[in-house]
N, C-alpha and C. Protein backbone atom coordinates (compact mmCIF):
# COMPACT_ATOMS: atom_id res chain seq x y z
N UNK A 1 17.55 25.86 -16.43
CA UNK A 1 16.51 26.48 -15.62
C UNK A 1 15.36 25.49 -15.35
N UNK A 2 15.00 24.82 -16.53
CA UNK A 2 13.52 23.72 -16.34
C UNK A 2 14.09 22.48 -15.17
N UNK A 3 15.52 22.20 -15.38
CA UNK A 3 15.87 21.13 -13.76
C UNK A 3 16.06 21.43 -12.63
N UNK A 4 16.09 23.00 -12.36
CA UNK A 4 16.31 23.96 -11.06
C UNK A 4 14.81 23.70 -10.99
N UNK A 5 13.60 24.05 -11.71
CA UNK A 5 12.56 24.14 -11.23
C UNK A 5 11.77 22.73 -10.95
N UNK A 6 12.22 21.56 -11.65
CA UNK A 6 11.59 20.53 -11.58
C UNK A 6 12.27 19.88 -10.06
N UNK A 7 13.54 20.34 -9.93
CA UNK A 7 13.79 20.06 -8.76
C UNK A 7 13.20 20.66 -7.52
N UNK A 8 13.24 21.50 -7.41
CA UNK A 8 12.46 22.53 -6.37
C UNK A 8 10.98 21.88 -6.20
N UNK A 9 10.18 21.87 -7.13
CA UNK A 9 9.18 21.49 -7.11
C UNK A 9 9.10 19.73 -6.43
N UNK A 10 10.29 18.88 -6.75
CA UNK A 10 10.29 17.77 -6.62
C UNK A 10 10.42 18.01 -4.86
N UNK A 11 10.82 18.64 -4.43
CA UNK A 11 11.14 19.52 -2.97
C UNK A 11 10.59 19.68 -2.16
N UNK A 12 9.48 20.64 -2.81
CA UNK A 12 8.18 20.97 -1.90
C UNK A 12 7.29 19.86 -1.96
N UNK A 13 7.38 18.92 -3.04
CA UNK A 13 6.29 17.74 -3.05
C UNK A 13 6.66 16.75 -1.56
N UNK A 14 7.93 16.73 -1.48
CA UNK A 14 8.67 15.99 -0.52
C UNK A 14 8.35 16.68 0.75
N UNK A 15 8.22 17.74 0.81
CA UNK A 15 8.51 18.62 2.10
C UNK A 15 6.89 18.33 2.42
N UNK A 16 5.53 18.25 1.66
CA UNK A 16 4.36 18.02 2.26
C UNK A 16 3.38 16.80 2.15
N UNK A 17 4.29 15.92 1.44
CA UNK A 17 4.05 14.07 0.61
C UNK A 17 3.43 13.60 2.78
N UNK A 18 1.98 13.83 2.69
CA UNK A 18 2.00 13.06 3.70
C UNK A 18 0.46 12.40 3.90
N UNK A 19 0.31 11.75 2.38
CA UNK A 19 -1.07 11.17 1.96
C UNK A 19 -0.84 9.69 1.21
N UNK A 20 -1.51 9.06 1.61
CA UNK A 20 -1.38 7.57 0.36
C UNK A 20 -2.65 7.06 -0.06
N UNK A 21 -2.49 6.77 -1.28
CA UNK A 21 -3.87 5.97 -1.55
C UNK A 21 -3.45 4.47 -1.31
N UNK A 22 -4.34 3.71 -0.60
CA UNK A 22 -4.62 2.36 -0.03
C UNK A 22 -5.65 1.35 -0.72
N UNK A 23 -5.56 0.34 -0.95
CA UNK A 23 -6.34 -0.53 -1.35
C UNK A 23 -6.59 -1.88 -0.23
N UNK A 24 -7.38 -1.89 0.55
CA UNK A 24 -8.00 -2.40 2.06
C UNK A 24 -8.53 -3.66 1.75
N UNK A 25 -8.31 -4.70 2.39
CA UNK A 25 -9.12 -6.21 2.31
C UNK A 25 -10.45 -6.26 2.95
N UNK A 26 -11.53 -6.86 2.65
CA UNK A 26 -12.36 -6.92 3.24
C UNK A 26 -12.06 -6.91 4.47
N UNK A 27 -13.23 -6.73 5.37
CA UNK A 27 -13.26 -7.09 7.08
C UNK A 27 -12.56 -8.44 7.56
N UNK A 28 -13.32 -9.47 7.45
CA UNK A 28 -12.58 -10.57 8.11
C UNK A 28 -11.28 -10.82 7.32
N UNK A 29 -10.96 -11.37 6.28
CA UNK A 29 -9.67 -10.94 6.28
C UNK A 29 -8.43 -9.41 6.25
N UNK A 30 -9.39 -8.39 6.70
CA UNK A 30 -8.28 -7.21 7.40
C UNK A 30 -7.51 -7.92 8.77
N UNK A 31 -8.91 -8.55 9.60
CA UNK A 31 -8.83 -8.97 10.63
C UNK A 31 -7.61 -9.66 10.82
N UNK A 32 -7.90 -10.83 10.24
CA UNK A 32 -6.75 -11.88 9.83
C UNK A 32 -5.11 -11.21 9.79
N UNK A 33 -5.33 -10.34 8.63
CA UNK A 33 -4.12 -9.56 8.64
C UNK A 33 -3.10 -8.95 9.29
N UNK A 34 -3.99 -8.07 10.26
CA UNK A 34 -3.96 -7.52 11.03
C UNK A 34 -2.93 -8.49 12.48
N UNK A 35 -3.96 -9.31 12.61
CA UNK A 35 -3.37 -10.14 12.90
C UNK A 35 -1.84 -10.93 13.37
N UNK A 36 -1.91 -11.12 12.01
CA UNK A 36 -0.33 -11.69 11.48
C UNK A 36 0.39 -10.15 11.63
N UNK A 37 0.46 -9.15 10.85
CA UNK A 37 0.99 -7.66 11.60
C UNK A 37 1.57 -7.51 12.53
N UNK A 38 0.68 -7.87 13.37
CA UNK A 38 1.29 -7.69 15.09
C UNK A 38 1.38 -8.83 15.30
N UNK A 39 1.61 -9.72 14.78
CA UNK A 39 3.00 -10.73 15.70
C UNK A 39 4.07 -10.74 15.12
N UNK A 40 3.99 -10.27 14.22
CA UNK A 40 5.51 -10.28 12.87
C UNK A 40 6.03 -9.29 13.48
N UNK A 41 5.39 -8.09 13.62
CA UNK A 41 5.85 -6.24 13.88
C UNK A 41 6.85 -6.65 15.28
N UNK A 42 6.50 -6.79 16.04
CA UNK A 42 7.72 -6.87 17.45
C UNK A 42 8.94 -7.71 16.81
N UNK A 43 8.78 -8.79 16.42
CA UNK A 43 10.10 -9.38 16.00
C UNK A 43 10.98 -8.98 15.10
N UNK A 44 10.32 -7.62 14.34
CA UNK A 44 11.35 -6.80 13.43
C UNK A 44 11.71 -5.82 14.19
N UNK A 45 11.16 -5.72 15.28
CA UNK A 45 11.54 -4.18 15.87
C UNK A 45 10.70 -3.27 15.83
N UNK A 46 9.12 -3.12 14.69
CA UNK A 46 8.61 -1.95 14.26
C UNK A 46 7.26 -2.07 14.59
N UNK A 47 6.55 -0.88 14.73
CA UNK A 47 4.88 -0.96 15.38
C UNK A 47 4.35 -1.61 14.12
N UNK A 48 3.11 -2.19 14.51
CA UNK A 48 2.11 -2.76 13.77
C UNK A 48 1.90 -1.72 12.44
N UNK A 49 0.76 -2.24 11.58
CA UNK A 49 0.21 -1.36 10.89
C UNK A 49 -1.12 -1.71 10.58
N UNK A 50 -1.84 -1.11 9.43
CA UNK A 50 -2.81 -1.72 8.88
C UNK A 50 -2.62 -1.90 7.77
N UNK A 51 -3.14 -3.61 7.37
CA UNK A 51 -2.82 -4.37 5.91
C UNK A 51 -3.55 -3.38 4.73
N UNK A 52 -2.41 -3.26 3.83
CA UNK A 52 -2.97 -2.49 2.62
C UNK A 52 -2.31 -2.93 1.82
N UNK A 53 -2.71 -2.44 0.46
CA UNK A 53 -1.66 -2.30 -0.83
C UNK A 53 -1.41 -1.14 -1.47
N UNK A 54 -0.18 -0.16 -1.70
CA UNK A 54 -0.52 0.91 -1.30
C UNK A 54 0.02 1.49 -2.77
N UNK A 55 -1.26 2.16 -3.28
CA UNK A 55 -0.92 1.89 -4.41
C UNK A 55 -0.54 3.45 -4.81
N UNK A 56 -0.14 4.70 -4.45
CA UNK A 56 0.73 5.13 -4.21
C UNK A 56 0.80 6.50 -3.51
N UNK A 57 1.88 6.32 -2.65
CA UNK A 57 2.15 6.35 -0.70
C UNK A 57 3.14 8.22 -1.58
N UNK A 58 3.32 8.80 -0.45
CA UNK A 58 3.42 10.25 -0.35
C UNK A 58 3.18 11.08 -1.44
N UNK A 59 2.36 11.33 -1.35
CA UNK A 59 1.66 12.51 -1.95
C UNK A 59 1.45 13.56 -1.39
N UNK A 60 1.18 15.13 -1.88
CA UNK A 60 1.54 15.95 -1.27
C UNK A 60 -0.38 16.83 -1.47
N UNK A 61 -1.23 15.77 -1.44
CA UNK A 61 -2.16 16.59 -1.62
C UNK A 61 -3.60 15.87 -0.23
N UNK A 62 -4.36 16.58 0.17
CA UNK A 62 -5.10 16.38 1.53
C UNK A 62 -6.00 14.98 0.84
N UNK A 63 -6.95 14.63 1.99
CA UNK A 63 -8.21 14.09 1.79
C UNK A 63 -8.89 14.45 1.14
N UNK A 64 -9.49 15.86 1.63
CA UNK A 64 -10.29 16.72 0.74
C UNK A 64 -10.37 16.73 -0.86
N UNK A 65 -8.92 16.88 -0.69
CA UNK A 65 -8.19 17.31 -2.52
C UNK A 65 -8.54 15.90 -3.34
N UNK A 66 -8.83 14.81 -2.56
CA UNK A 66 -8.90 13.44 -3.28
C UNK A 66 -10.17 13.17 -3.62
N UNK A 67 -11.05 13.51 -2.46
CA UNK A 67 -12.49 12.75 -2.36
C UNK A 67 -13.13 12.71 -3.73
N UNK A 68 -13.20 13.70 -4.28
CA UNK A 68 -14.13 13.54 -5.76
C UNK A 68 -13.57 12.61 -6.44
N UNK A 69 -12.21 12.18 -6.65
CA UNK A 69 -11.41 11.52 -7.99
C UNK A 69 -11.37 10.25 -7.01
N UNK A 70 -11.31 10.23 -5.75
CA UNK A 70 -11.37 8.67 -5.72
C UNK A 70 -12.97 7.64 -5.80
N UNK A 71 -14.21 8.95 -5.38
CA UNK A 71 -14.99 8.28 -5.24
C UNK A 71 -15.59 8.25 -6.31
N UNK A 72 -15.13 9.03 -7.64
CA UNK A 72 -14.95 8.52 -9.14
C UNK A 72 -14.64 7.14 -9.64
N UNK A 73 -13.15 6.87 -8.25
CA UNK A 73 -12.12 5.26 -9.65
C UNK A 73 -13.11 4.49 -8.84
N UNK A 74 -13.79 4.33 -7.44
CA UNK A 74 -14.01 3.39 -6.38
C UNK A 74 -15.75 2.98 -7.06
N UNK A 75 -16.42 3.91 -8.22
CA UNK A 75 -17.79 3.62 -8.86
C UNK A 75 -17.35 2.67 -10.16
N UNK A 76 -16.06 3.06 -10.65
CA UNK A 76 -15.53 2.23 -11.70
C UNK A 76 -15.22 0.78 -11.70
N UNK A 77 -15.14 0.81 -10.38
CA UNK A 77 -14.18 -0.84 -10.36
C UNK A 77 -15.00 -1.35 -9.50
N UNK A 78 -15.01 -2.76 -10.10
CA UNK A 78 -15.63 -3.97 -8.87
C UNK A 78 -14.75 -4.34 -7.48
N UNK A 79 -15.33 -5.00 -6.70
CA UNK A 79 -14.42 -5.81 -5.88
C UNK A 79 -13.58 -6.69 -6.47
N UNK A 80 -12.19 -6.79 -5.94
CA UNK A 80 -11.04 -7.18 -6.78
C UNK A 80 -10.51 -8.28 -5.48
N UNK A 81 -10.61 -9.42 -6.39
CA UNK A 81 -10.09 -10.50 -5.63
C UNK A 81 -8.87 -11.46 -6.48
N UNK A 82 -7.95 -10.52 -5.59
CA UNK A 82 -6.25 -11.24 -5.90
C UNK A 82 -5.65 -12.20 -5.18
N UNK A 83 -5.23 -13.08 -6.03
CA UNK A 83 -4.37 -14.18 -5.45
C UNK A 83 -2.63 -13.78 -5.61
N UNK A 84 -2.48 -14.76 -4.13
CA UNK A 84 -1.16 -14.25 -3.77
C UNK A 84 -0.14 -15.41 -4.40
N UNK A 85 1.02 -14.78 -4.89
CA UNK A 85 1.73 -15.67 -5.85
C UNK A 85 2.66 -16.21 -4.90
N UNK A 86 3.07 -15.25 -3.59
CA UNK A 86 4.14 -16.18 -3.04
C UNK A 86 4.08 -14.71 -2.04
N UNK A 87 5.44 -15.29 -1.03
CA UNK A 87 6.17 -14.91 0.09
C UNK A 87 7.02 -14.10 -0.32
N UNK A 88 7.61 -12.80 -0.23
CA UNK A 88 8.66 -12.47 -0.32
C UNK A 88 9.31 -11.58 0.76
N UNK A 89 10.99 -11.72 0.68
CA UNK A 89 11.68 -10.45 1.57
C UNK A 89 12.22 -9.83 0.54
N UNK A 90 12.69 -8.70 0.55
CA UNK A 90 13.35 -7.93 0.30
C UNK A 90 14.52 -6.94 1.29
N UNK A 91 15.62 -6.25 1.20
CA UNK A 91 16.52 -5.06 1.39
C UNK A 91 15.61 -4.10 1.51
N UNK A 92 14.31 -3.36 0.48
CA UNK A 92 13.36 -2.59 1.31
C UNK A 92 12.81 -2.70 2.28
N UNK A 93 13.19 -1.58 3.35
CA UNK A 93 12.63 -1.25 4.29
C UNK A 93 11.01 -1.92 4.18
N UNK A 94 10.48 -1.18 3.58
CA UNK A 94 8.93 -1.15 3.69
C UNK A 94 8.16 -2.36 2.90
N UNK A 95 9.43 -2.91 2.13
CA UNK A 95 8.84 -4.54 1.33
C UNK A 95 10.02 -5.53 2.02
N UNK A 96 10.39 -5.56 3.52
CA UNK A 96 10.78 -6.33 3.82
C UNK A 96 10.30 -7.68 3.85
N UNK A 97 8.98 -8.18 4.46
CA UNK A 97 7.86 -9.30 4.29
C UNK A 97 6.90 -9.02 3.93
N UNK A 98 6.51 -9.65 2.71
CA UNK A 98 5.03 -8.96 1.69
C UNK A 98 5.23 -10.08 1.14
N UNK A 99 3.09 -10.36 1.06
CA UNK A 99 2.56 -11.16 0.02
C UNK A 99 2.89 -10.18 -1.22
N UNK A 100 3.13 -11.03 -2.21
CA UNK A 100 3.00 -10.29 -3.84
C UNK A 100 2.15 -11.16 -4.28
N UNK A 101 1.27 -10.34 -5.33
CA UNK A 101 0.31 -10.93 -5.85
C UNK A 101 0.24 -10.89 -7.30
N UNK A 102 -0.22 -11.90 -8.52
CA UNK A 102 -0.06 -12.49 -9.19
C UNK A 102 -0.63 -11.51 -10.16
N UNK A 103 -0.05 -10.88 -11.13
CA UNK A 103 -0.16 -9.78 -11.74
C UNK A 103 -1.57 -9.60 -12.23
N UNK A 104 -2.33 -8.08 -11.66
CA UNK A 104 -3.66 -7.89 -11.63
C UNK A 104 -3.86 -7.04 -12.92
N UNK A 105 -4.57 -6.72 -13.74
CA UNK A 105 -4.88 -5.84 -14.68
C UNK A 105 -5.50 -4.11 -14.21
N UNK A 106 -6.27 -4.58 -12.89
CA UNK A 106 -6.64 -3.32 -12.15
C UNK A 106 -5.81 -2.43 -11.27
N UNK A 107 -4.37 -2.93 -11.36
CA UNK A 107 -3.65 -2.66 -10.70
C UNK A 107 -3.08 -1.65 -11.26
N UNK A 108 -2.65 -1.71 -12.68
CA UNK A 108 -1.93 -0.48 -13.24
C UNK A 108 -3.25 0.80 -13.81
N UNK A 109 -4.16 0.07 -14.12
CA UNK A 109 -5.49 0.87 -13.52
C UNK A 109 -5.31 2.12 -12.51
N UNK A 110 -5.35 1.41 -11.58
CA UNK A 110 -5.50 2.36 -10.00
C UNK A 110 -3.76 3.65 -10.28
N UNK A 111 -3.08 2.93 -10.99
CA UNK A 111 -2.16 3.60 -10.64
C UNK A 111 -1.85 4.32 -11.51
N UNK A 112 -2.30 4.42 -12.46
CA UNK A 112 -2.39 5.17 -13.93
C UNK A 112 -3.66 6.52 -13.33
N UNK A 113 -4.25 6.21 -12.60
CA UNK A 113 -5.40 7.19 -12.59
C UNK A 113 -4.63 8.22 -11.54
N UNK A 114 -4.05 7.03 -10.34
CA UNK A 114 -3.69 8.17 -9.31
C UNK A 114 -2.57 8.77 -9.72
N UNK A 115 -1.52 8.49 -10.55
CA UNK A 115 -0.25 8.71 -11.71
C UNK A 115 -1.31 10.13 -12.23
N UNK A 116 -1.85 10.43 -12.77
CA UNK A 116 -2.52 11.62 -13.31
C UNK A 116 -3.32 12.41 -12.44
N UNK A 117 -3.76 12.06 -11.61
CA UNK A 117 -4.10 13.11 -10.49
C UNK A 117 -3.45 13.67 -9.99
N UNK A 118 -1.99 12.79 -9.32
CA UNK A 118 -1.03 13.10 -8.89
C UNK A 118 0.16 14.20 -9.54
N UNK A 119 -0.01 14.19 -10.69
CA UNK A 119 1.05 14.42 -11.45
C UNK A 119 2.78 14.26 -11.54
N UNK A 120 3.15 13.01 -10.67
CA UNK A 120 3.95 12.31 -10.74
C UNK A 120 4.14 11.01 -10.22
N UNK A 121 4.99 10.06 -10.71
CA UNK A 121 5.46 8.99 -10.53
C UNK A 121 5.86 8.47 -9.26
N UNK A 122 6.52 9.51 -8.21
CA UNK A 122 6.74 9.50 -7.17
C UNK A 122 5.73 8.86 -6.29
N UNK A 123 6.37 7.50 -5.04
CA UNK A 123 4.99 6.85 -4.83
C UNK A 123 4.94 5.85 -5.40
N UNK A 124 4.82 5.65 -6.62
CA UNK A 124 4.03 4.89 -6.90
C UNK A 124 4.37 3.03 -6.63
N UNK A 125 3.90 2.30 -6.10
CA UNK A 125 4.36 0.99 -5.57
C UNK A 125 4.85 -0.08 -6.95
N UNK A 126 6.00 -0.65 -6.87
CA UNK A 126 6.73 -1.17 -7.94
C UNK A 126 5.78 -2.45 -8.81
N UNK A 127 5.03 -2.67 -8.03
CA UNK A 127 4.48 -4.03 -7.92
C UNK A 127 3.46 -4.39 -6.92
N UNK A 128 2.19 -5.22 -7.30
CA UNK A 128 1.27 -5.59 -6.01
C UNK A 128 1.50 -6.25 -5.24
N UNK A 129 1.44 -5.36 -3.96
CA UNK A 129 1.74 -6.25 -2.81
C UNK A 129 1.15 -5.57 -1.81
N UNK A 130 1.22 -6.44 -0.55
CA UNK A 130 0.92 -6.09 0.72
C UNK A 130 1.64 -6.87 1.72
N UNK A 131 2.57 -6.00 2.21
CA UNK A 131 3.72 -6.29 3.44
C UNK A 131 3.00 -6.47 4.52
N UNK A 132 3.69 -7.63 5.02
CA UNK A 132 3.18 -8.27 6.20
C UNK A 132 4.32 -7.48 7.52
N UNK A 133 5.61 -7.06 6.83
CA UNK A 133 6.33 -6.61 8.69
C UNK A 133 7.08 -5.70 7.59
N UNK A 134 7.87 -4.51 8.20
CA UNK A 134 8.82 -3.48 8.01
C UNK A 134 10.10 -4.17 8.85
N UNK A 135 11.19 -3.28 7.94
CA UNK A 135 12.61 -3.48 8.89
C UNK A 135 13.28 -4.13 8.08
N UNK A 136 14.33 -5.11 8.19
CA UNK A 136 15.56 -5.19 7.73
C UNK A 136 15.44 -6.43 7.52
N UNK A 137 15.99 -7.47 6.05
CA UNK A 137 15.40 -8.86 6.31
C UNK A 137 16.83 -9.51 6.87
N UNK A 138 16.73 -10.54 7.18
CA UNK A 138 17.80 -11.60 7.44
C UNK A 138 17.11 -12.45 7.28
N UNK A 139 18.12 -13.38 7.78
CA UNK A 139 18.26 -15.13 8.11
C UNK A 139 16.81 -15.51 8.49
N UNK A 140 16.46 -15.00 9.61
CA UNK A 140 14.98 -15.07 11.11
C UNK A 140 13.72 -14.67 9.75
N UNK A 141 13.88 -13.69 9.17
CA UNK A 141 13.05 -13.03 8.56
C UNK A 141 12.80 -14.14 7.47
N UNK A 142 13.67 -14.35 6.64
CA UNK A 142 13.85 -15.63 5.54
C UNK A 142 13.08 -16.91 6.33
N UNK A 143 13.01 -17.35 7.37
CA UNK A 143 12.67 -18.08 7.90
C UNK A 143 10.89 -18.07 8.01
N UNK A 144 10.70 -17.00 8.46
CA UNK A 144 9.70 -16.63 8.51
C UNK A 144 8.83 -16.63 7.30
N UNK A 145 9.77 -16.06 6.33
CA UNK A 145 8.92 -16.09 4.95
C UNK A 145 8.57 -17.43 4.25
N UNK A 146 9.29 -18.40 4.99
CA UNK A 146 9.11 -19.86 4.18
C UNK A 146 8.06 -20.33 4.75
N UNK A 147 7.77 -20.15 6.43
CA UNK A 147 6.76 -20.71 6.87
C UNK A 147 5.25 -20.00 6.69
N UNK A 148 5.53 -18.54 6.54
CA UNK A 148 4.55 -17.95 5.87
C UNK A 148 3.71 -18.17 4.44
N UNK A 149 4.17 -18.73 3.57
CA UNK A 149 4.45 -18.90 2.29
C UNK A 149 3.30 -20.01 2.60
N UNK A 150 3.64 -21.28 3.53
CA UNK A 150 2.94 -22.59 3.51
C UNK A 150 1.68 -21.46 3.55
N UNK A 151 1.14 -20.96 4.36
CA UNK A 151 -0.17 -20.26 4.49
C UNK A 151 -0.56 -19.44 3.42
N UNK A 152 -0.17 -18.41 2.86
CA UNK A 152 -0.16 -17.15 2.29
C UNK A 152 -0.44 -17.64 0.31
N UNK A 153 0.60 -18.74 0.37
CA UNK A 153 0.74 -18.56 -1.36
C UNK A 153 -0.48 -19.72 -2.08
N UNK A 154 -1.15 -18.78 -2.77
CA UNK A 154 -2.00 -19.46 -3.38
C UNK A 154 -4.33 -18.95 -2.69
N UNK A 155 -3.73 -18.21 -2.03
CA UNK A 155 -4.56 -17.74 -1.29
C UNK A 155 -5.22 -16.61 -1.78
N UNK A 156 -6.63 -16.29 -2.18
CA UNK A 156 -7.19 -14.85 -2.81
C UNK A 156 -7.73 -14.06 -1.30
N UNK A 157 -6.81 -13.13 -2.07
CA UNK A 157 -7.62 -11.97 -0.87
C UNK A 157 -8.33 -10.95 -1.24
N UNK A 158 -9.25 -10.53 -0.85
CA UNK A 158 -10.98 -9.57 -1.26
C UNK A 158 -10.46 -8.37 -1.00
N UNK A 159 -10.29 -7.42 -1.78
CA UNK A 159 -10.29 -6.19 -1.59
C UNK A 159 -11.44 -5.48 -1.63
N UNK A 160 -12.15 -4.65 -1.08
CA UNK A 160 -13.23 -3.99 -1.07
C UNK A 160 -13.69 -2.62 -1.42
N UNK A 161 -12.74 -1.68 -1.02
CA UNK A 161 -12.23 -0.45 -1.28
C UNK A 161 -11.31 -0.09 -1.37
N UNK A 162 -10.86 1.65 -1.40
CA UNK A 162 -9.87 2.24 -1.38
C UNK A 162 -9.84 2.92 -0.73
N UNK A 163 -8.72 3.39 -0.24
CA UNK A 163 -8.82 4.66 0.62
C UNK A 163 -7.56 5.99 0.56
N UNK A 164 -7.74 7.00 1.31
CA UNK A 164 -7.06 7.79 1.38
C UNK A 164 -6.43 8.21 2.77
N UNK A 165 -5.32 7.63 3.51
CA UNK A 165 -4.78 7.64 4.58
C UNK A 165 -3.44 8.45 4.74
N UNK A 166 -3.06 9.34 6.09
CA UNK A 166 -2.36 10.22 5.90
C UNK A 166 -0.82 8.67 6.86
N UNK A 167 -0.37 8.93 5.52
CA UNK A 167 1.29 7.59 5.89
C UNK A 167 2.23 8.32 4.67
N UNK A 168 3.12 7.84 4.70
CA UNK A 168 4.58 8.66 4.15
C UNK A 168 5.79 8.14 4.68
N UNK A 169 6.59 7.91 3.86
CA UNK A 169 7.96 7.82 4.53
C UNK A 169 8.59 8.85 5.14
N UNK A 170 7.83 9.67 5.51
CA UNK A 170 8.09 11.03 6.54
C UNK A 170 7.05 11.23 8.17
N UNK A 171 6.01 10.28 8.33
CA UNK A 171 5.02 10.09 9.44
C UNK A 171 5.47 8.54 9.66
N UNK A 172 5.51 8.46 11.08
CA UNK A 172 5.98 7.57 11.76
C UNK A 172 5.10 6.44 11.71
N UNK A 173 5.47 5.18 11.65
CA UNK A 173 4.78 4.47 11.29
C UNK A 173 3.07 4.35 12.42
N UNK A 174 3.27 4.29 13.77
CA UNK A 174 1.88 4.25 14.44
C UNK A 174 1.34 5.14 14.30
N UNK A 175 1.21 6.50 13.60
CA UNK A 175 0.63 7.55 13.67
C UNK A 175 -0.03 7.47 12.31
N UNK A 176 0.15 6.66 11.07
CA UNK A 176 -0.65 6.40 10.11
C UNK A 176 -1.97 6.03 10.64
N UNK A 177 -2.89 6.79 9.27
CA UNK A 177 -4.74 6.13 10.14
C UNK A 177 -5.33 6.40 8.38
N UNK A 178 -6.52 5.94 8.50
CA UNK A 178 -7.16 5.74 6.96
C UNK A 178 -8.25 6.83 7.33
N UNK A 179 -7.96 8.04 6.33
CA UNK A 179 -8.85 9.10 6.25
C UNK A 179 -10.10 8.87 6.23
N UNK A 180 -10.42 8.33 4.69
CA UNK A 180 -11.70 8.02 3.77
C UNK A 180 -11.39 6.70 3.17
N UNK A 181 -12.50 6.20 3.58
CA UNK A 181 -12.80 4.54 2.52
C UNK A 181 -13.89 4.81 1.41
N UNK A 182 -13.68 4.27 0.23
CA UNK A 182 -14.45 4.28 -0.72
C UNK A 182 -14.58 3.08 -1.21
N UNK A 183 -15.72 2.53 -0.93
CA UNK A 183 -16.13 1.15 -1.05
C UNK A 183 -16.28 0.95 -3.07
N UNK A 184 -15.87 -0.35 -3.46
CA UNK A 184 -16.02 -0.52 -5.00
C UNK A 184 -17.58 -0.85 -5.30
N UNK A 185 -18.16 0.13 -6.52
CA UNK A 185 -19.46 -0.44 -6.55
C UNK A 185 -19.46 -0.88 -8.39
N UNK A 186 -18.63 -0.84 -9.19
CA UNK A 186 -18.33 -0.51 -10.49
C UNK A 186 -18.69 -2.68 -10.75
N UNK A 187 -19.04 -2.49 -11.98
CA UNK A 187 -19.27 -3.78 -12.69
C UNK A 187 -18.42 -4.37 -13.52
């Protein structure tokens, strides 16, 4: 009876998972990002996006439902400036081309907090990163990642806030947008 219900429940989380918490680069390098996004995005096939790290993507609960607990973790924590360890592709869809970055301590932080708000695991991103294109990797893509790499690896990027944006592996990728930003003011 308790796996009929944990399933069901795992169900309806799925059936309304259409929230992510985001971790946003400063301005000029969003810009930057952004950037690189849309020239990568056509050559995979897939719309642009906006650069994040998403620290964890369908959730089944609003903006609203977040605002107090994020603008809680976003007084806790400083600005977090991560360096990128390298280039990678992957067989995931959604970590096809992504900087990964060089293992952060605030990282399992963010995800331990939203892990308990949330009340599950579901979501939650394997590892820090922020994908530069979606879609399928190959050969072209591999290519890409080597010449990317000359730029990308070794590079800190400024995170500033967090946010709460309605994206999901159930909302199409151009129709994602960032609800609420909560800027870091924590020491």
């Amino acid at each position: 009876m308790k796996d009929a219900i944990a399933v069901k429940e795992q169900e309806q989380h799925e059936m309304n998972a259409e929230c992510s918490i985001w971790l946003l680069p400063e301005a000029a390098q969003e810009e930057e990002l952004r950037k690189t996004i849309a020239e990568l995005s056509p050559l995979l096939g897939e719309p642009p996006f906006a650069p994040h790290v998403t620290i964890q993507g369908d959730l089944s609960w609003s903006a609203e439902d977040l605002d107090g607990s994020l603008t809680r973790l976003a007084t806790m924590l400083p600005l977090q400036r991560w360096r990128v360890k390298d280039v990678e592709c992957s067989e995931h869809f959604f970590r096809c081309l992504y900087l990964r970055f060089v293992d952060q301590p605030a990282f399992p932080t963010m995800q331990e907090f939203a892990k308990n708000l949330s009340r599950t695991v579901v979501g939650l991103s394997p590892f820090p990163h922020l994908s530069l294109a979606y879609g399928s990797a190959d050969d072209e893509t591999r290519r890409l990642r080597d010449g990317l790499a000359r730029t990308f690896a070794g590079q800190e990027i400024v995170f500033d806030r967090i946010a709460v944006c309605r994206s999901s592996k159930d909302v199409p990728i151009d129709k994602w947008q960032v609800l609420r930003e909560y800027r870091f003011s924590g020491k």
